[in-house]
Protein backbone atom coordinates (compact mmCIF):
# COMPACT_ATOMS: atom_id res chain seq x y z
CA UNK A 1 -37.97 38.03 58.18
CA UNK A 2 -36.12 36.31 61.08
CA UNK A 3 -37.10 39.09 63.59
CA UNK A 4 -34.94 41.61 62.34
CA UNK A 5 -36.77 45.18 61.46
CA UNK A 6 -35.09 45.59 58.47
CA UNK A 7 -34.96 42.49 55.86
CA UNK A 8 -31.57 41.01 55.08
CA UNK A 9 -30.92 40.11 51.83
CA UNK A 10 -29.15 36.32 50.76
CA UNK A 11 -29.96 32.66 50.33
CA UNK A 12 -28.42 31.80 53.99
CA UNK A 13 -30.35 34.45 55.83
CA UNK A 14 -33.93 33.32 54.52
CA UNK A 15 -33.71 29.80 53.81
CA UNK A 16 -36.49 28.68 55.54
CA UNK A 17 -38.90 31.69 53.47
CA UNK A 18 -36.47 30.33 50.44
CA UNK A 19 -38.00 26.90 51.43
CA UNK A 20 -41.46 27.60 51.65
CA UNK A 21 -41.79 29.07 48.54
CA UNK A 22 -40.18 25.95 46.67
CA UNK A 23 -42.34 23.95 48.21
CA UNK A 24 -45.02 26.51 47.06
CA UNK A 25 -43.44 26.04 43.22
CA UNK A 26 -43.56 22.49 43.23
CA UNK A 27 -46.68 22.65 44.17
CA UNK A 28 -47.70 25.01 41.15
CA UNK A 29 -45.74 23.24 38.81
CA UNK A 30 -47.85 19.41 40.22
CA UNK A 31 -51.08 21.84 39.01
CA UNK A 32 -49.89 21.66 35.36
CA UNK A 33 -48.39 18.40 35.50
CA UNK A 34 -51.78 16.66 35.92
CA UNK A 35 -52.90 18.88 32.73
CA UNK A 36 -49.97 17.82 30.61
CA UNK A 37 -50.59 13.81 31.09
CA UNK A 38 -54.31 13.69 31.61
CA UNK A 39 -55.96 16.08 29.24
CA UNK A 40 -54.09 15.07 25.86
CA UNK A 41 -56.34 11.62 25.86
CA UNK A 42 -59.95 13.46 26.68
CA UNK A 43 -59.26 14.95 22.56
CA UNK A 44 -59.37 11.84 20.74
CA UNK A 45 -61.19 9.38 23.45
CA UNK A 46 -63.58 11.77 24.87
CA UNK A 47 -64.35 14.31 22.64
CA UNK A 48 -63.45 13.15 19.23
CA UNK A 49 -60.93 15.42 18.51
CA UNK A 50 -59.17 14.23 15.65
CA UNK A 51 -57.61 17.62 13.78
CA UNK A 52 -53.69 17.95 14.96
CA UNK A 53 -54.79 21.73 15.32
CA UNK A 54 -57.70 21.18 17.22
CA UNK A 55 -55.76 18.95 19.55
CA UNK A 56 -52.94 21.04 20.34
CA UNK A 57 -55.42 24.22 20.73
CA UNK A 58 -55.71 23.77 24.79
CA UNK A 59 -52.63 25.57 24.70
CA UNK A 60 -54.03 28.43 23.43
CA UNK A 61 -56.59 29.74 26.14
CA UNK A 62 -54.25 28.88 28.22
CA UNK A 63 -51.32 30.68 27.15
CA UNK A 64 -53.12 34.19 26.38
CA UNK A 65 -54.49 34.47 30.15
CA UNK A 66 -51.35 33.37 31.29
CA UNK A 67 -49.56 35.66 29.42
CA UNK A 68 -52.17 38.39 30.43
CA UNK A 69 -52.03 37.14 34.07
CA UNK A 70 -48.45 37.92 34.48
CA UNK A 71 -48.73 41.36 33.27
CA UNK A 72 -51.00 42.64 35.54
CA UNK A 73 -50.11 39.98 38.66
CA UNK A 74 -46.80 41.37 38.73
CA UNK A 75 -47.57 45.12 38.19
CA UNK A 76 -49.79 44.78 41.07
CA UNK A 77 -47.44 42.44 43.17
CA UNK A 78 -45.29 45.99 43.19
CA UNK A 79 -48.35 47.88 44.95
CA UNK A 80 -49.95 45.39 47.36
CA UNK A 81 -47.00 42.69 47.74
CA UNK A 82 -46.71 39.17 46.78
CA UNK A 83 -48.21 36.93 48.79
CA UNK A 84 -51.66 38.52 48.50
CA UNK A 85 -51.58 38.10 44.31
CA UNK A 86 -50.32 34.56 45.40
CA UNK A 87 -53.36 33.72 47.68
CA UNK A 88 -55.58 34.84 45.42
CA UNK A 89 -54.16 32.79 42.45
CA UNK A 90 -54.43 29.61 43.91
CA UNK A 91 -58.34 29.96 44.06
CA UNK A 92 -58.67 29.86 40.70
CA UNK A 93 -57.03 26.86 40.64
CA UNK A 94 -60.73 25.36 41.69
CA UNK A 95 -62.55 25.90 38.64
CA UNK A 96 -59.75 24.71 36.80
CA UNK A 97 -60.21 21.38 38.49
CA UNK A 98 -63.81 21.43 38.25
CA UNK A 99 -64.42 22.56 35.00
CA UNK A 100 -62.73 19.24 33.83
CA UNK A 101 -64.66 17.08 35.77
CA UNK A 102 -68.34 18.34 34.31
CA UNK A 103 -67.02 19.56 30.92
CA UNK A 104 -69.63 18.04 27.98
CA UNK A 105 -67.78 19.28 25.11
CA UNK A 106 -64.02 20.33 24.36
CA UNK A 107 -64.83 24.02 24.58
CA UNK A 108 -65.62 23.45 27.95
CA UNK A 109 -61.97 21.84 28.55
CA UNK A 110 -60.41 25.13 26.68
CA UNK A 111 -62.76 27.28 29.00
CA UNK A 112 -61.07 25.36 32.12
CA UNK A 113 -57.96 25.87 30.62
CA UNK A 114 -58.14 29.67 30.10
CA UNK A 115 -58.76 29.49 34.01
CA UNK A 116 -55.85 27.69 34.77
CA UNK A 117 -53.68 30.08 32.32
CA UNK A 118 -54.46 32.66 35.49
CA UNK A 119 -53.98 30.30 38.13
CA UNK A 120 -50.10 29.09 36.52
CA UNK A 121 -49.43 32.73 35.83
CA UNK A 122 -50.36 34.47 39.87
CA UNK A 123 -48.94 31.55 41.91
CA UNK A 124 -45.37 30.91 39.60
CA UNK A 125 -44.78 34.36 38.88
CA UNK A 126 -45.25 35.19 41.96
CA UNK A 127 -43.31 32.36 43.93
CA UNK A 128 -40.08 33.01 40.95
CA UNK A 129 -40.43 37.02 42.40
CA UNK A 130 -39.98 35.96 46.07
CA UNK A 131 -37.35 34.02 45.77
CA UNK A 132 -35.02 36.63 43.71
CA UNK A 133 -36.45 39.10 46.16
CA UNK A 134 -34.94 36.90 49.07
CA UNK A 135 -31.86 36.22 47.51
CA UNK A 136 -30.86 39.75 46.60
CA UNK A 137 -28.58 40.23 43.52
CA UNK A 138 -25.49 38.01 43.94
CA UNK A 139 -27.64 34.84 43.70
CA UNK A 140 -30.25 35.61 41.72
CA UNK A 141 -30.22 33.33 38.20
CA UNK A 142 -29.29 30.43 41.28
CA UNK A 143 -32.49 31.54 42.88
CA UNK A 144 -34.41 31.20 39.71
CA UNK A 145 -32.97 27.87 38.98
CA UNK A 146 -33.92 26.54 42.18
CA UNK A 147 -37.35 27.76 41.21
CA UNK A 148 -37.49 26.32 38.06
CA UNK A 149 -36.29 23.00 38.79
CA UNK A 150 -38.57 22.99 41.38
CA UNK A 151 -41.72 23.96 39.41
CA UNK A 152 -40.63 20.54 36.76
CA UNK A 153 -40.33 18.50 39.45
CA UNK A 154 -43.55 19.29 40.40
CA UNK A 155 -44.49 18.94 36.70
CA UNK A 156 -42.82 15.57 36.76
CA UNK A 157 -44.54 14.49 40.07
CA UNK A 158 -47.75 15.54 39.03
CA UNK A 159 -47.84 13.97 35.75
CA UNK A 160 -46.33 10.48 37.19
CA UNK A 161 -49.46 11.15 39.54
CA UNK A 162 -52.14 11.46 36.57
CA UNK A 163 -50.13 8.82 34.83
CA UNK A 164 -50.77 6.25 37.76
CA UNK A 165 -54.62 6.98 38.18
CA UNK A 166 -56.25 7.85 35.15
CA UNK A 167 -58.65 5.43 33.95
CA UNK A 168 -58.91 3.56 30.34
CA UNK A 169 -59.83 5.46 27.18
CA UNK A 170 -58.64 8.76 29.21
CA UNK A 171 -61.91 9.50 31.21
CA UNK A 172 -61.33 9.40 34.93
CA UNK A 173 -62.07 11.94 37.65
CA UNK A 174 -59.25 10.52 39.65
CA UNK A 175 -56.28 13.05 37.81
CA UNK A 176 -58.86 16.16 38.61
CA UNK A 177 -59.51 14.86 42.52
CA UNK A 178 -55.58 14.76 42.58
CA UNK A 179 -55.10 18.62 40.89
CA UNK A 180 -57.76 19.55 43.43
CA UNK A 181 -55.25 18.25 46.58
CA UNK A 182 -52.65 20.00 44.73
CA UNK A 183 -54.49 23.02 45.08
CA UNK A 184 -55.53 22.85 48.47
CA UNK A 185 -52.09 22.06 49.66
CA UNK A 186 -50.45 24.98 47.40
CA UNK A 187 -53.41 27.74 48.50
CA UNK A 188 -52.43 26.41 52.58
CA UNK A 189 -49.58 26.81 52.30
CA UNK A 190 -49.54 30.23 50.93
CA UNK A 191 -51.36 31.27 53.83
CA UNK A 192 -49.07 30.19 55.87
CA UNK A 193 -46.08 29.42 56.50
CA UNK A 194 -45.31 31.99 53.74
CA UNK A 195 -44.70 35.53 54.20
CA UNK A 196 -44.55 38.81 52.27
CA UNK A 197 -41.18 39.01 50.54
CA UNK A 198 -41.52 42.73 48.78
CA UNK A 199 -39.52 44.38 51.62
CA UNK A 200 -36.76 42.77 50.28
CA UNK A 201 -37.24 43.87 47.29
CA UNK A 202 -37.25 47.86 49.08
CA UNK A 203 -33.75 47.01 50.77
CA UNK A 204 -32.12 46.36 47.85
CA UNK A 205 -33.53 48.97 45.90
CA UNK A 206 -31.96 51.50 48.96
CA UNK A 207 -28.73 50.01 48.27
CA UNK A 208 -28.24 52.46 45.26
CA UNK A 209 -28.78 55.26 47.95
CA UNK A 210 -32.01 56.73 49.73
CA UNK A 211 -33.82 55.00 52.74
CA UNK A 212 -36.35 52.32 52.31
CA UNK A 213 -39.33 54.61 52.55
CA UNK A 214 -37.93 56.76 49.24
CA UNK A 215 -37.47 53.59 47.63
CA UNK A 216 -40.98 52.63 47.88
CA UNK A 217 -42.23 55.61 45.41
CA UNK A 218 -44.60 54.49 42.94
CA UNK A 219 -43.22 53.09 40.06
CA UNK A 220 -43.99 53.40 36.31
CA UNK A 221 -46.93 53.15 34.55
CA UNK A 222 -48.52 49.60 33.19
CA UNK A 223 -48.55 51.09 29.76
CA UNK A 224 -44.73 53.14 30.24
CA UNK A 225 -43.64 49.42 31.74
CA UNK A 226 -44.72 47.96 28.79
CA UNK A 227 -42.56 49.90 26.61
CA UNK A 228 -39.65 49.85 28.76
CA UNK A 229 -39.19 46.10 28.54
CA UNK A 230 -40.49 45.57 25.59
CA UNK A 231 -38.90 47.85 23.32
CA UNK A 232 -36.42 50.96 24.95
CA UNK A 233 -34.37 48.25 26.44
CA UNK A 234 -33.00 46.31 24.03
CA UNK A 235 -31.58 44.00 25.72
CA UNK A 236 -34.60 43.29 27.46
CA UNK A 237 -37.08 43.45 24.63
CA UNK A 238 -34.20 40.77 22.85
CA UNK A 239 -34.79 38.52 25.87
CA UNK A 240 -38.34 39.18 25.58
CA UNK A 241 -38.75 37.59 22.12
CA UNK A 242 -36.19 34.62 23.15
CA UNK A 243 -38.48 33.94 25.87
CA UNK A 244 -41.60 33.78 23.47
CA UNK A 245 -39.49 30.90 21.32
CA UNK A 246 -38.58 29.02 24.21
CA UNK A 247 -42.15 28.39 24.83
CA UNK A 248 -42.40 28.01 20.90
CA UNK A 249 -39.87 24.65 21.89
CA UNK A 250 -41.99 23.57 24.67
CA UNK A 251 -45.10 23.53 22.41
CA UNK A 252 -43.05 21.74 20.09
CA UNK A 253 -42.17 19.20 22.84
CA UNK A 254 -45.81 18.67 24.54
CA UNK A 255 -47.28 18.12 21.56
CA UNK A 256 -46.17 18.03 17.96
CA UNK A 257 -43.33 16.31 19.01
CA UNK A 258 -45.45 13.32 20.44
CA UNK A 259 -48.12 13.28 17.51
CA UNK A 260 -45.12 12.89 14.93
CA UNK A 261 -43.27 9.62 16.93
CA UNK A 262 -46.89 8.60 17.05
CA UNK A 263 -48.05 9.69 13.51
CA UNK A 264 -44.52 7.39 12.50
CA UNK A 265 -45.73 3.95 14.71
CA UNK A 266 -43.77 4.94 17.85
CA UNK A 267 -45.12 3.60 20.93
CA UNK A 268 -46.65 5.40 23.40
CA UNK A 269 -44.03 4.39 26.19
CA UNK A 270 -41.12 5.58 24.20
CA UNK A 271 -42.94 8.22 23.56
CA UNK A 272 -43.56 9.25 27.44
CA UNK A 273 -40.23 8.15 27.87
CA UNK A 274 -38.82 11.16 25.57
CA UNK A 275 -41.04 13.54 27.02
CA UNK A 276 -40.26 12.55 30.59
CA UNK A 277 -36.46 13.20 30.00
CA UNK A 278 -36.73 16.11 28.47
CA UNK A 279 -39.05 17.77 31.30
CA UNK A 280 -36.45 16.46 33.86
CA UNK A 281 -33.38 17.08 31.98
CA UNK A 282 -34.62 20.71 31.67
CA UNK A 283 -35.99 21.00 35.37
CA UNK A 284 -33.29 19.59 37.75
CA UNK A 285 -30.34 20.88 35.21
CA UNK A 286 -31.45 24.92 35.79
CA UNK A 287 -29.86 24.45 39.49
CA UNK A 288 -26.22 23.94 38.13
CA UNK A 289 -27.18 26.17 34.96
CA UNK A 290 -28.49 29.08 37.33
CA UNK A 291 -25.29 28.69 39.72
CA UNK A 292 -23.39 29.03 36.46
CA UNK A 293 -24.88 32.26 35.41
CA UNK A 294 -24.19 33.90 38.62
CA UNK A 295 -20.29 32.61 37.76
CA UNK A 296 -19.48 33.43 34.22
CA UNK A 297 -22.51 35.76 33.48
CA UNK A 298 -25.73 35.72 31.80
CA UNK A 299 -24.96 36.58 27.93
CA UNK A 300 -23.18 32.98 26.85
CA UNK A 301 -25.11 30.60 28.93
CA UNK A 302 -28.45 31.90 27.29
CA UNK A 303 -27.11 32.60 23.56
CA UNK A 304 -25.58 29.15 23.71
CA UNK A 305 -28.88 27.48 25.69
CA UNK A 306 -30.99 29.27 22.69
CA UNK A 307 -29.05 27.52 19.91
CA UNK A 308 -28.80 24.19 21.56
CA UNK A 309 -32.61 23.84 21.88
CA UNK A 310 -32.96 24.91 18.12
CA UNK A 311 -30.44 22.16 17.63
CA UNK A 312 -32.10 19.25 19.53
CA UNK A 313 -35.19 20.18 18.03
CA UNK A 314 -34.22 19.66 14.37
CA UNK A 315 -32.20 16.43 15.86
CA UNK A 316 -35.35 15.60 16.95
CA UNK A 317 -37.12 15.98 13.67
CA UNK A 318 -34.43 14.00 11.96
CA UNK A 319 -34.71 10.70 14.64
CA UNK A 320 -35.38 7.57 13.16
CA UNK A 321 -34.73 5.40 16.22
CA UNK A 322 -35.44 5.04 19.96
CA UNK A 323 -31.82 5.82 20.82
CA UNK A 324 -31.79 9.05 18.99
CA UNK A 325 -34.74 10.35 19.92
CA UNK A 326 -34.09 10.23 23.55
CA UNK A 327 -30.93 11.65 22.76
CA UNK A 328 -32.56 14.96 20.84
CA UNK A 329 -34.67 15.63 24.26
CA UNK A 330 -31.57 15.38 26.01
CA UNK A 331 -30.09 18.29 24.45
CA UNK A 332 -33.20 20.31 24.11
CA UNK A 333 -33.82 19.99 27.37
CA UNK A 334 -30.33 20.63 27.97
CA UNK A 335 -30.36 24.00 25.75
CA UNK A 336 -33.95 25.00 27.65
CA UNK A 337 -31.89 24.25 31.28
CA UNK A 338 -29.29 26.57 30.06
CA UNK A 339 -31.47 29.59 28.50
CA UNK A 340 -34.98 29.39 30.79
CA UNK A 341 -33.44 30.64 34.75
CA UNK A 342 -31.32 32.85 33.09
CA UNK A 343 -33.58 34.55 30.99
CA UNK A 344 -35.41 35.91 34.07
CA UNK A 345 -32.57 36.26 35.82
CA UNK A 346 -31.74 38.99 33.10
CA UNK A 347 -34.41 40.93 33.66
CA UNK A 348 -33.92 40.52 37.37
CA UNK A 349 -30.40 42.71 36.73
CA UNK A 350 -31.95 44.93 34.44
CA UNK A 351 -35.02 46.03 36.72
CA UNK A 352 -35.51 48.43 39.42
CA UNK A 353 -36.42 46.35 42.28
CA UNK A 354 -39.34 49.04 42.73
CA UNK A 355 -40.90 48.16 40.12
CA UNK A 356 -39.08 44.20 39.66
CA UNK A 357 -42.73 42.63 39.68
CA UNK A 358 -43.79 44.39 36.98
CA UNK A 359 -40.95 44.04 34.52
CA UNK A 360 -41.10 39.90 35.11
CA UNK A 361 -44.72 40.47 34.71
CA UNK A 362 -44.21 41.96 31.03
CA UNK A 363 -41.38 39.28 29.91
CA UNK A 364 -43.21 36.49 31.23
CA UNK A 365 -46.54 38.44 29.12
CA UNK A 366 -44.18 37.58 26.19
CA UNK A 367 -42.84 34.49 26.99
CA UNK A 368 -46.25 32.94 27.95
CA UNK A 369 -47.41 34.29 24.58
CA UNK A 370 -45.62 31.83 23.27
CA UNK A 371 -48.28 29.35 24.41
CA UNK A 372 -50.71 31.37 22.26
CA UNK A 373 -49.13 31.58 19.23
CA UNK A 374 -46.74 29.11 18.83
CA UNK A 375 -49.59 26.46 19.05
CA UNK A 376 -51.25 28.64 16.21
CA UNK A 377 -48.31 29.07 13.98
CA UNK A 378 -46.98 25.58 13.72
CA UNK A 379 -50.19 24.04 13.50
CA UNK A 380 -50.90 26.05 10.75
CA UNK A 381 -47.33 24.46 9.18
CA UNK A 382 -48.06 21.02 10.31
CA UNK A 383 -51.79 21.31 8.28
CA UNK A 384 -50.05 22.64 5.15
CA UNK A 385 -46.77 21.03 5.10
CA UNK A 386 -46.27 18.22 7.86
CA UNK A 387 -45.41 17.90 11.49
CA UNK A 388 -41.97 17.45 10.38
CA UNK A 389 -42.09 20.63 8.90
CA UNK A 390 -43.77 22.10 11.76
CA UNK A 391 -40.70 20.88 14.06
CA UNK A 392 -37.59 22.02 11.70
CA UNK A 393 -39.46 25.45 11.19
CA UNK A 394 -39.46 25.92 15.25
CA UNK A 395 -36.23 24.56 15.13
CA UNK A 396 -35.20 26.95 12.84
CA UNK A 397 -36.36 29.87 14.46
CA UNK A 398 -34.60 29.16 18.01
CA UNK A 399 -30.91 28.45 16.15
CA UNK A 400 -31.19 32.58 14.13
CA UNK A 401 -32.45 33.96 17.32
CA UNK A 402 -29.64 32.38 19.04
CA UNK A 403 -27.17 34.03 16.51
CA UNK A 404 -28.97 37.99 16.95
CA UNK A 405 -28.45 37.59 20.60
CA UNK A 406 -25.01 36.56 20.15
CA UNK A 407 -24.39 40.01 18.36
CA UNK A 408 -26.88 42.50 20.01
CA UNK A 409 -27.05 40.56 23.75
CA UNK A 410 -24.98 43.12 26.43
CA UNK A 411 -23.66 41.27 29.72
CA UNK A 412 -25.93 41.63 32.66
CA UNK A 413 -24.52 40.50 35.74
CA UNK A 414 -24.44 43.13 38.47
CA UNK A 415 -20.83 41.52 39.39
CA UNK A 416 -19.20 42.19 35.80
CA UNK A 417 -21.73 45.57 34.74
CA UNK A 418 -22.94 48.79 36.27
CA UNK A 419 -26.45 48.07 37.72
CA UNK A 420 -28.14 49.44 34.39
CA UNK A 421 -31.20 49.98 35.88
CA UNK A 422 -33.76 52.17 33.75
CA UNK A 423 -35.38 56.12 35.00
CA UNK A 424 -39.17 56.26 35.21
């Protein structure tokens, strides 16, 4: 905290903290990036897999704990800080590993997955929380775009890292040695150099008046939390739901996306290719989208982002060559750039930084969800009606939930709003 007894708040006065926990997020985001490029094969090669909603079910297990695991990881972050839910997070990125490596049958793999669900949802929710804490609130959708750029670059670098090792017909304990490292690094480094960033948090809150000490009062309830986000604040329970589609788009894009190029004799290269863009389109794109946010505000960047993934989604859907296929992840993974930082960043204004942790903790509960059902409710489409189908119905979804926002979204921006923060 650069010596001083009370934290400062800004990007330029804790850069180096700022630093460490990118690192830390790239170093999450590596974790998953293994998953995403080495498990898909084990369905089909190892297990014999063949259903489409068999396949895409490792999403599932993951996606409820992880949706789970942010509730109560950043509930308790506000009561006994954030580096301690982060520490303990990376150890169950162990078993994750593990479980792979011995797993005999595919339940095992969604077991393992369930575990890293918890792992993905203590160490990212609680890296994205330092950072806005750092930052304070003139920087704060920047902050999370740093974040999330950095977590799919880490995505990117781990799955180029899985990509490079993993052995023929998909079986190879080389990937799951490499997540391990990941781990080990991330969990190090969480110990130390990084350090507890909810004091922060405490000096802003005093900002709106009282001393530090008054600001650290216990906050609401799990349960009262809950409904606060979810449903008194509109705006936030609005966000909420977006959040939950654009993880409808991202199952859309890890999976039923691939298995219709492949179901229509696209290679597998072109195939990577598409999904490679899209990933770094969205990640490295949330920096200038994030800086943005903190410019013009919060409400057009996400309404517009929202409709723009619908849109390259059905685009996608529609693409009958290489050209415009690559093009359709371009613009979804524009759209997702545009809508994804700012999102939190939303709920960032809309919190009490008392009790901050906990309200990211119940939008990324929804958001995450979208792991869990999404999976569920297009595969069900893509049984009955088609992958296609699957696709323009996601699609669908994402372009009318762009248009409610558009009439029921209010501006958030602490610069351009009162600081519409919500009593107990």
């Amino acid at each position: 905290m650069g010596g001083s007894a009370t934290p400062r708040l800004g990007l330029g006065a804790n850069w180096r903290q700022f630093g460490v926990y990118t690192f830390i997020t790239v170093m999450v985001g590596a974790t998953i990036g293994v998953e995403r490029v080495a498990l898909p094969p084990l369905a089909s090669a190892v297990f014999g897999v063949r259903s489409v909603l068999l396949t895409v079910s490792f999403l599932v297990p993951f996606g409820v704990t992880k949706a789970i695991g942010n509730l109560v990881a950043g509930h308790l972050s506000d009561h006994h800080g954030r580096r301690t839910i982060l520490r303990i997070g990376w150890l169950f990125g162990v078993p994750y590993a593990v479980g792979i490596l011995v797993a005999h049958a595919w339940w095992e793999v969604l077991a393992a997955n369930a575990v890293l669900g918890i792992n993905q949802a203590l160490t990212w929710t609680m890296a994205v929380t330092a950072k806005i804490d750092l930052v304070g609130p003139t920087r704060r959708a920047l902050a999370v775009g740093i974040d999330e750029a950095a977590g799919y670059v880490g995505v990117g670098l781990g799955g180029l890292g899985a990509g490079l090792l993993l052995g023929e017909g998909g079986r190879s304990v080389a990937p799951w040695i490499l997540a391990l490292v990941v781990v080990v690094v991330g969990g190090m480094a969480s110990v130390w150099p990084a350090s507890e960033t909810r004091g922060h948090a405490l000096v802003e809150a005093s900002a709106d008046g009282g001393s530090v000490g008054e600001s650290a009062r216990p906050g609401p309830s799990l349960l009262h939390l809950a409904w606060l986000v979810s449903w008194r604040d509109r705006a936030l329970g609005v966000v909420s739901v977006a959040g939950m589609l654009t993880k409808f788009a991202d199952s859309l894009m890890a999976a039923f996306v691939p298995l219709l190029l492949l179901h229509e004799g696209d290679s597998v290269a072109l195939i990577g290719l598409i999904v490679g863009v899209y990933l770094w389109v969205w990640g490295l794109l949330q920096i200038p989208t994030g800086l943005l946010a903190d410019t013009i505000g919060r409400r057009w960047p996400v309404v517009g982002g929202i409709i723009v993934i619908g849109a390259g989604l059905g685009f996608e859907a529609l693409a009958h060559r290489p050209f415009t296929a690559v093009a359709a992840a371009i613009v979804t993974g524009v759209g997702m750039a545009l809508a994804y930082p700012n999102l939190i960043a939303i709920v960032g204004d809309r919190a009490d930084p008392r009790w901050r942790g906990g309200a990211l903790g119940v939008y990324r509960l929804w958001r995450d969800g979208g792991y869990a059902v999404g999976p569920l409710v297009l595969g069900v489409v893509a049984q009955a009606l088609g992958l296609r189908a699957a696709v323009d119905a996601g699609a669908a979804l994402l372009v009318v939930w762009g248009v409610v926002m558009a009439l029921t979204l209010p501006e958030t921006h602490p610069g351009r709003v009162g600081r519409a923060r919500h009593p107990h």
